[in-house]
PDB file of N, CA and C in Angstrom:
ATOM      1  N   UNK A   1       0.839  -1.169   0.000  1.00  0.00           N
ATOM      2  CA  UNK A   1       0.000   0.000   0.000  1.00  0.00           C
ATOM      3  C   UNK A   1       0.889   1.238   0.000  1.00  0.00           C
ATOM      4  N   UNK A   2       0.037   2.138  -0.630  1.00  0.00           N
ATOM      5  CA  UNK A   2       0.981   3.654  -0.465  1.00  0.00           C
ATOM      6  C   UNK A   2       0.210   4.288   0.698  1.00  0.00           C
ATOM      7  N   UNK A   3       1.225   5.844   0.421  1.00  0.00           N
ATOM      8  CA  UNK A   3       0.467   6.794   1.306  1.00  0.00           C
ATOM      9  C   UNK A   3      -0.948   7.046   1.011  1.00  0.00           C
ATOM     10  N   UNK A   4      -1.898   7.781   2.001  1.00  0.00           N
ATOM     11  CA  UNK A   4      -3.116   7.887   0.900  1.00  0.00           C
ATOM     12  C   UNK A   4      -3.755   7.180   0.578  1.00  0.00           C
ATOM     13  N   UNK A   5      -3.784   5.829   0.327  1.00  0.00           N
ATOM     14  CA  UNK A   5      -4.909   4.602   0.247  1.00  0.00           C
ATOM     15  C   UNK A   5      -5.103   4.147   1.518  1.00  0.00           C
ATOM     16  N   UNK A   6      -6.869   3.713   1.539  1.00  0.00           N
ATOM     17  CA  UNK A   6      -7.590   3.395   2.737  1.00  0.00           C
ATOM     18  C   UNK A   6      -6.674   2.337   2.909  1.00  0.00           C
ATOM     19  N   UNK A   7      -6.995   1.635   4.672  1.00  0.00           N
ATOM     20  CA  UNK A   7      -6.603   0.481   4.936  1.00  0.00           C
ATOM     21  C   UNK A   7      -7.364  -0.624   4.560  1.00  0.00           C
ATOM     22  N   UNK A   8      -7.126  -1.364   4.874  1.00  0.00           N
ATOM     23  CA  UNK A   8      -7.558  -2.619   3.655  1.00  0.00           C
ATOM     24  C   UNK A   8      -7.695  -4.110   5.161  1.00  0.00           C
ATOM     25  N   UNK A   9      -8.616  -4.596   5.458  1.00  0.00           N
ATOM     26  CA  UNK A   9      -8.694  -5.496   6.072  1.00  0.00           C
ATOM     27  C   UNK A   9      -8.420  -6.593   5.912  1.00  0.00           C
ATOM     28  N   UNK A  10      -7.480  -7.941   6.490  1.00  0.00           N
ATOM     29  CA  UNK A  10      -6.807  -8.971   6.328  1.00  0.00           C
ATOM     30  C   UNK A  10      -7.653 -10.083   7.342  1.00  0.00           C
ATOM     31  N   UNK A  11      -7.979 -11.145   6.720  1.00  0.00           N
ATOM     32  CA  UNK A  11      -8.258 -12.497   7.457  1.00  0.00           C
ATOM     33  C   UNK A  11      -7.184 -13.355   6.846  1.00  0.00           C
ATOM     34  N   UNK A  12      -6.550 -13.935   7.842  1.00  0.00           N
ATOM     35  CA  UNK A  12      -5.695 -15.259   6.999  1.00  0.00           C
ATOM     36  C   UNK A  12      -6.221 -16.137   8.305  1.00  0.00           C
ATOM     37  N   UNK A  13      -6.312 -17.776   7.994  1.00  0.00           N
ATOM     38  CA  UNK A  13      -6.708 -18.842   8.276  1.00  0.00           C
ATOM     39  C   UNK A  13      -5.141 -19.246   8.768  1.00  0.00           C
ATOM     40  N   UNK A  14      -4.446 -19.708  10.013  1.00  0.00           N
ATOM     41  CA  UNK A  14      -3.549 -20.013  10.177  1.00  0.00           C
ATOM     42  C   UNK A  14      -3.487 -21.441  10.673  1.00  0.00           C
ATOM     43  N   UNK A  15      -4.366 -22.239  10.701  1.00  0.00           N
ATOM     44  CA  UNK A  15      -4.327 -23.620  10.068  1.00  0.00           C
ATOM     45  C   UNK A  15      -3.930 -24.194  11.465  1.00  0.00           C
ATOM     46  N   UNK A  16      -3.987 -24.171  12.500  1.00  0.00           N
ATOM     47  CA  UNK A  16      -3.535 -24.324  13.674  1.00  0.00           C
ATOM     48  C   UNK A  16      -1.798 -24.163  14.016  1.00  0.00           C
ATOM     49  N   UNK A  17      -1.235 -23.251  13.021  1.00  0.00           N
ATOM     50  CA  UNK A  17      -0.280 -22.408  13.658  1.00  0.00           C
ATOM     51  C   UNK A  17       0.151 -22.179  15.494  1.00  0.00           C
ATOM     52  N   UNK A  18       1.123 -22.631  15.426  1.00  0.00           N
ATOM     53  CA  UNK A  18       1.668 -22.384  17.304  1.00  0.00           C
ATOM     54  C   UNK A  18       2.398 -20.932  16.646  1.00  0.00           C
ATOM     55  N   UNK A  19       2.844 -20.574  15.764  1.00  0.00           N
ATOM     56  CA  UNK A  19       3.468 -18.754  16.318  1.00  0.00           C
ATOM     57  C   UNK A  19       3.318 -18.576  14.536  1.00  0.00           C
ATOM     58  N   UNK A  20       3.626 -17.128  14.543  1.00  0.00           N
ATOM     59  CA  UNK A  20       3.367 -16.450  13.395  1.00  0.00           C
ATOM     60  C   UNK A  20       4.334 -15.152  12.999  1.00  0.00           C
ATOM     61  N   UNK A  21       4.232 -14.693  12.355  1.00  0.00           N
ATOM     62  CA  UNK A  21       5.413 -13.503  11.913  1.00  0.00           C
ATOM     63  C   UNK A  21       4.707 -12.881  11.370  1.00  0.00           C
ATOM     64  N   UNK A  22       4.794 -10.934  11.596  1.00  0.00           N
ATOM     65  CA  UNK A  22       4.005 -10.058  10.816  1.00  0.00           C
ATOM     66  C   UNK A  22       5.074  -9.427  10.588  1.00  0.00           C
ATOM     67  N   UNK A  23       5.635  -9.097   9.414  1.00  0.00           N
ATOM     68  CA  UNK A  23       6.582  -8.268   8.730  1.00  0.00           C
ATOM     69  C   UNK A  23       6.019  -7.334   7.709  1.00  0.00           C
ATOM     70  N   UNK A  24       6.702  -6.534   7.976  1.00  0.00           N
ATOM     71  CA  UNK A  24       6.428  -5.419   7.331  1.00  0.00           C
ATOM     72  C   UNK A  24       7.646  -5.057   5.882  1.00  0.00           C
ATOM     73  N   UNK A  25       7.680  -5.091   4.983  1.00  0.00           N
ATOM     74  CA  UNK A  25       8.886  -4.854   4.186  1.00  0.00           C
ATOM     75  C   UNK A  25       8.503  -3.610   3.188  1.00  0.00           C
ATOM     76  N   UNK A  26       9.260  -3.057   2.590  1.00  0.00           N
ATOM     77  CA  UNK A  26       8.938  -1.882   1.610  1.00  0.00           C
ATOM     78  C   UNK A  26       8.301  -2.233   0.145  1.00  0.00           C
ATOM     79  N   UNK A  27       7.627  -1.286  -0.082  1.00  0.00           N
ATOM     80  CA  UNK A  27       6.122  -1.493  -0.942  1.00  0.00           C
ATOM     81  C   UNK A  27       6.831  -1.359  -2.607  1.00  0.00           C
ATOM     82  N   UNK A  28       8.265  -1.474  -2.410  1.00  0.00           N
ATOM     83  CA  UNK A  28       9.048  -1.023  -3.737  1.00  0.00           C
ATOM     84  C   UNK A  28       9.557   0.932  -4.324  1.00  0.00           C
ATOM     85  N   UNK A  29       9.481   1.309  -3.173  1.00  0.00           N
ATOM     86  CA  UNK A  29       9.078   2.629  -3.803  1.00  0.00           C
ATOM     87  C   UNK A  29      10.399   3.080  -2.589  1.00  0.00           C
ATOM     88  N   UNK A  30      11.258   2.420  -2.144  1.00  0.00           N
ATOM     89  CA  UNK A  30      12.321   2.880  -0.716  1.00  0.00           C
ATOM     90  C   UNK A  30      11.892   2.821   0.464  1.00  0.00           C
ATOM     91  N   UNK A  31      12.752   3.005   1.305  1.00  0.00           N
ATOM     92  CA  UNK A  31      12.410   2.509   3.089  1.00  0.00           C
ATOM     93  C   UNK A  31      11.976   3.440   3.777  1.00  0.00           C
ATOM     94  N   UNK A  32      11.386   4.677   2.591  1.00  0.00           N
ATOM     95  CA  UNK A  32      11.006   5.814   3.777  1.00  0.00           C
ATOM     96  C   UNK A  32       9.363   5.477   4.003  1.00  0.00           C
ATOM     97  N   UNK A  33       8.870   5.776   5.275  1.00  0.00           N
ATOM     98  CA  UNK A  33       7.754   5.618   5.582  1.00  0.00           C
ATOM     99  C   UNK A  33       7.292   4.080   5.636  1.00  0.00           C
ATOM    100  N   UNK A  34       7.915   3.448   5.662  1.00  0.00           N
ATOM    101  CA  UNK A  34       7.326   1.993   5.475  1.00  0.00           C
ATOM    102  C   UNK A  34       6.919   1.285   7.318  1.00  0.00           C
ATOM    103  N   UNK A  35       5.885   1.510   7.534  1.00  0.00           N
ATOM    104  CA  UNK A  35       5.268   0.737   9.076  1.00  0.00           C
ATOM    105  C   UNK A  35       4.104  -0.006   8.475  1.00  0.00           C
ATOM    106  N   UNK A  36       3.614  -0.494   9.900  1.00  0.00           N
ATOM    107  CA  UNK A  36       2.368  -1.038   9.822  1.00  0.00           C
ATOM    108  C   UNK A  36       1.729  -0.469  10.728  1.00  0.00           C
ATOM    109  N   UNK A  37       0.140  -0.824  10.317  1.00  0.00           N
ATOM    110  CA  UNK A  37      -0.556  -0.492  11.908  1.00  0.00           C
ATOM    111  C   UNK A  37      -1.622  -1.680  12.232  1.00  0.00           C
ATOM    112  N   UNK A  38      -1.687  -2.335  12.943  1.00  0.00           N
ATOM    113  CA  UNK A  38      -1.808  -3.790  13.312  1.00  0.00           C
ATOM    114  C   UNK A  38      -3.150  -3.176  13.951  1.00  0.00           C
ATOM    115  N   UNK A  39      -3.718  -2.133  13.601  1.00  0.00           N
ATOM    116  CA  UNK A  39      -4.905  -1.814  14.760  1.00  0.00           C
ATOM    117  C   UNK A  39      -6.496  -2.986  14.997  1.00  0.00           C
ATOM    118  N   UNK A  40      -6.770  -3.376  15.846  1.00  0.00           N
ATOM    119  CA  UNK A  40      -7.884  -4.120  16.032  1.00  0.00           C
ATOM    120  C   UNK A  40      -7.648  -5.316  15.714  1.00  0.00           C
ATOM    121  N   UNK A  41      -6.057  -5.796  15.596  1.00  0.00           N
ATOM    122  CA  UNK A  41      -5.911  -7.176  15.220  1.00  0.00           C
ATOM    123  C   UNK A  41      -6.016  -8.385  16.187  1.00  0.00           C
ATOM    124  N   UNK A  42      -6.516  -9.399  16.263  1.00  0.00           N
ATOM    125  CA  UNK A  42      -6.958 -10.407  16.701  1.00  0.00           C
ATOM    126  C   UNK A  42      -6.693 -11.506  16.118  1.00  0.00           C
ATOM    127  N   UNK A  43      -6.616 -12.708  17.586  1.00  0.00           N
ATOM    128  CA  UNK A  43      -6.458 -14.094  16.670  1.00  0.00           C
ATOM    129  C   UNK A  43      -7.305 -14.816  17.443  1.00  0.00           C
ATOM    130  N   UNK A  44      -7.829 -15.614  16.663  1.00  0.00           N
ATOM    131  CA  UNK A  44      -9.079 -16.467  16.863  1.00  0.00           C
ATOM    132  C   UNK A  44      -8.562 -17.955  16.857  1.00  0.00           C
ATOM    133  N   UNK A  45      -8.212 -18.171  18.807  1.00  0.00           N
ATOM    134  CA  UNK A  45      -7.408 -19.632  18.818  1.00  0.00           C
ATOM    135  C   UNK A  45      -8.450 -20.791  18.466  1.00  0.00           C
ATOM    136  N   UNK A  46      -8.042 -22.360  18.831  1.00  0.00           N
ATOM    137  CA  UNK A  46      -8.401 -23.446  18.372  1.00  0.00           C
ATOM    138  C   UNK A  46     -10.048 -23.457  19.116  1.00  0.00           C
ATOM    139  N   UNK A  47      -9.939 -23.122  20.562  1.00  0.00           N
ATOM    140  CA  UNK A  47     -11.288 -23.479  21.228  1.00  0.00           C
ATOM    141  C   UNK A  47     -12.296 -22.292  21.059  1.00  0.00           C
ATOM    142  N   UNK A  48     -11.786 -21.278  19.976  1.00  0.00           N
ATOM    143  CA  UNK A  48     -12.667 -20.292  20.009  1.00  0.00           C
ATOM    144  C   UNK A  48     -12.307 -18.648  20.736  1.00  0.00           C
ATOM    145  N   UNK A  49     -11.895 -19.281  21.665  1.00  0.00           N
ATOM    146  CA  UNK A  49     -11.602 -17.507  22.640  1.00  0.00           C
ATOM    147  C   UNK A  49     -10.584 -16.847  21.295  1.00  0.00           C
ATOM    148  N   UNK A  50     -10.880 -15.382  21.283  1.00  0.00           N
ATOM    149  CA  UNK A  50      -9.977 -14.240  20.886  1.00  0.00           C
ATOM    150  C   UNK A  50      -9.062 -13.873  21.968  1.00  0.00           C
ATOM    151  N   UNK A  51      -8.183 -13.623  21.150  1.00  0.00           N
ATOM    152  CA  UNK A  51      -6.816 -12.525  22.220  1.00  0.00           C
ATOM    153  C   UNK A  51      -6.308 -11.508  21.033  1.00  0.00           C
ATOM    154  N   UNK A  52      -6.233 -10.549  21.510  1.00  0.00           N
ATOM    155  CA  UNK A  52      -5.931  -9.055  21.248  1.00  0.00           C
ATOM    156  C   UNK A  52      -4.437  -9.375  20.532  1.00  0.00           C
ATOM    157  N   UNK A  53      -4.071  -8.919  19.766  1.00  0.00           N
ATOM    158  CA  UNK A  53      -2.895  -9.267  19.080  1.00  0.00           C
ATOM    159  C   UNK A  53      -1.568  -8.403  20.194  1.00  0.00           C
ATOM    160  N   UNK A  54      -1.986  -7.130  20.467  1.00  0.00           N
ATOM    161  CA  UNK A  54      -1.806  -6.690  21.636  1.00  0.00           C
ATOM    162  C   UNK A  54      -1.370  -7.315  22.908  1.00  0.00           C
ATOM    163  N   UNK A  55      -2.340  -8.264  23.419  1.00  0.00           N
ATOM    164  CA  UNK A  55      -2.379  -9.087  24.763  1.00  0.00           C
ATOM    165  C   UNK A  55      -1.482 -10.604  24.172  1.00  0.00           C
ATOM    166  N   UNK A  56      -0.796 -10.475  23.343  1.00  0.00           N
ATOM    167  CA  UNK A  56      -0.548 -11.917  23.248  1.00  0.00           C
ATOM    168  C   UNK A  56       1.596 -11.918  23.550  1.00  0.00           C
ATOM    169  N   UNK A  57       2.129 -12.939  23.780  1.00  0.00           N
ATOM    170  CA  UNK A  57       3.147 -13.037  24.412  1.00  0.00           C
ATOM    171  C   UNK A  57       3.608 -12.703  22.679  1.00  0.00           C
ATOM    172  N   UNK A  58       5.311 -11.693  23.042  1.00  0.00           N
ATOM    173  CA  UNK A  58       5.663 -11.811  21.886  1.00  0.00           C
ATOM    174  C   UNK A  58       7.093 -12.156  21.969  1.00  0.00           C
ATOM    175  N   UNK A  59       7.450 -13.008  20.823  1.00  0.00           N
ATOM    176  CA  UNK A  59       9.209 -14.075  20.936  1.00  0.00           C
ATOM    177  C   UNK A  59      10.109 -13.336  20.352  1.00  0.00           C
ATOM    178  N   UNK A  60      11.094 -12.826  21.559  1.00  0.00           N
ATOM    179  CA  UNK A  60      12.475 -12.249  20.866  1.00  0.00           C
ATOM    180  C   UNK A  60      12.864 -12.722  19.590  1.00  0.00           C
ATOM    181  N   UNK A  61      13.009 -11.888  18.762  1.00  0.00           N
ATOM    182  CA  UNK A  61      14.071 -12.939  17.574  1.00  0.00           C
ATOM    183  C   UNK A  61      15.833 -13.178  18.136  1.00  0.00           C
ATOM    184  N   UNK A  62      15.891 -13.986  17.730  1.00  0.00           N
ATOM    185  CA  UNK A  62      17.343 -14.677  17.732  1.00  0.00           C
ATOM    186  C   UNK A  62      18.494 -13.186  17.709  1.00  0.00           C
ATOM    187  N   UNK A  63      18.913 -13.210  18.294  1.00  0.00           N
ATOM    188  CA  UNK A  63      20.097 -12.139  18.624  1.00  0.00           C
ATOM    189  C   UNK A  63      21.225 -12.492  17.512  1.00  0.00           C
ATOM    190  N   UNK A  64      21.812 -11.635  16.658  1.00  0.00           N
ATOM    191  CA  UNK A  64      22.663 -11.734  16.512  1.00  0.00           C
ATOM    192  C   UNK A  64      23.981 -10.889  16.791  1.00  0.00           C
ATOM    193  N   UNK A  65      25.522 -11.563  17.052  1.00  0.00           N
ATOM    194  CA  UNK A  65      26.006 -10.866  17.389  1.00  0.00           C
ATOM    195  C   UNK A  65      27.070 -10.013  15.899  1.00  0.00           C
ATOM    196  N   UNK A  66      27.343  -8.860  16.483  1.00  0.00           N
ATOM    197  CA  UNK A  66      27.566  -7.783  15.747  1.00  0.00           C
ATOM    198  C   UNK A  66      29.329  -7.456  15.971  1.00  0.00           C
ATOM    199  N   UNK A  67      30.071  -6.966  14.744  1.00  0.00           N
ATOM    200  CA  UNK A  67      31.454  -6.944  15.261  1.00  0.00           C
ATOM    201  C   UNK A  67      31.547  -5.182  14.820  1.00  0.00           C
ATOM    202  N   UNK A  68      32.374  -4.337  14.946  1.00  0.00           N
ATOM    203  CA  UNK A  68      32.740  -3.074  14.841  1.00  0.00           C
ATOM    204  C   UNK A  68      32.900  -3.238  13.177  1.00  0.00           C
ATOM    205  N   UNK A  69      33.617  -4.317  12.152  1.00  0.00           N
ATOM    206  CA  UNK A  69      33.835  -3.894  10.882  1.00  0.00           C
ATOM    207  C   UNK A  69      32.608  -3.353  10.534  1.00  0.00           C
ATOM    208  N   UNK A  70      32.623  -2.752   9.242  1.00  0.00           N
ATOM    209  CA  UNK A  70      31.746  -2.359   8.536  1.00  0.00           C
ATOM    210  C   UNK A  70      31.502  -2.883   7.460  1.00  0.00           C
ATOM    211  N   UNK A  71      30.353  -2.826   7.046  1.00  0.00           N
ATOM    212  CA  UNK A  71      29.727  -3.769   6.298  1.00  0.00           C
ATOM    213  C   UNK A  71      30.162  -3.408   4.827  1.00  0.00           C
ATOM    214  N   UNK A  72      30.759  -2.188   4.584  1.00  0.00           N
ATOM    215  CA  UNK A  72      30.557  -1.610   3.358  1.00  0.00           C
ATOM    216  C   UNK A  72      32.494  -1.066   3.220  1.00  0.00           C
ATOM    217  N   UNK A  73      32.597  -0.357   2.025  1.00  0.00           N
ATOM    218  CA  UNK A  73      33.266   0.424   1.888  1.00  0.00           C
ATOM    219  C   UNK A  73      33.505   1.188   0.849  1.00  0.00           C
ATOM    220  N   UNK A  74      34.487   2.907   0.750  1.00  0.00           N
ATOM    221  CA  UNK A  74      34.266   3.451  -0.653  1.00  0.00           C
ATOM    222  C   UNK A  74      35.509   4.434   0.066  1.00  0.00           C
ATOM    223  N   UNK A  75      35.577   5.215  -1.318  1.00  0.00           N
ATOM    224  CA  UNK A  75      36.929   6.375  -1.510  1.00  0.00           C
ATOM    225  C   UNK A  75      36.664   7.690  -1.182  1.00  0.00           C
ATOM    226  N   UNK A  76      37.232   8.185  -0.549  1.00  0.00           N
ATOM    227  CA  UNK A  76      36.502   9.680  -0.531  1.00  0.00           C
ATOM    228  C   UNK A  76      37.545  10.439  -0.334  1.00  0.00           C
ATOM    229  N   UNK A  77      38.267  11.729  -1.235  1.00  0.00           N
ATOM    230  CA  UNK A  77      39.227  12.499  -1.011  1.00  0.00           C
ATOM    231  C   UNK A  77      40.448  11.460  -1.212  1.00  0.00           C
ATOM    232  N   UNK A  78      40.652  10.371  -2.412  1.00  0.00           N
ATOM    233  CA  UNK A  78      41.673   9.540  -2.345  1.00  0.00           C
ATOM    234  C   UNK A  78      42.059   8.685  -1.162  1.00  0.00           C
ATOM    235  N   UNK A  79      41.033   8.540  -0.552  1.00  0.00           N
ATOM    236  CA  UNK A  79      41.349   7.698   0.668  1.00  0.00           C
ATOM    237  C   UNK A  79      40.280   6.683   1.109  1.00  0.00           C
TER     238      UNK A  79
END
């Protein structure tokens, strides 16, 4: 979605899913402005009860560890 277009309501069927992932990635257009808004989202477990997407436990992702190099490099002023 862009800026400016209504929101758009999502049902997906998660098939008895134990955890899930909501990612957000860029719409093709660059990384500016790119969120979500998860408002009024809900999941509808196996016996029926709802929980607030809000109220539900959420799982660290996996840590990774990070070193000082840099990922990149380039020339600037011959150097």
């Amino acid at each position: 979605m862009h800026r400016g277009e209504a929101a758009q309501s999502v049902a997906v069927d998660l098939n008895g899913t134990m955890e899930f992932n909501l990612i957000v990635n860029d719409s093709g257009d660059n990384i500016n402005s790119d969120q979500a808004s998860w408002a009024d989202a809900k999941v509808t477990l196996m016996d029926g009860k709802d929980i607030w997407l809000g109220d539900m436990k959420i799982i660290e992702a996996i840590k990774t560890s990070y070193d000082n190099a840099s990922p990149f490099s380039f020339v600037y002023g011959g150097r």
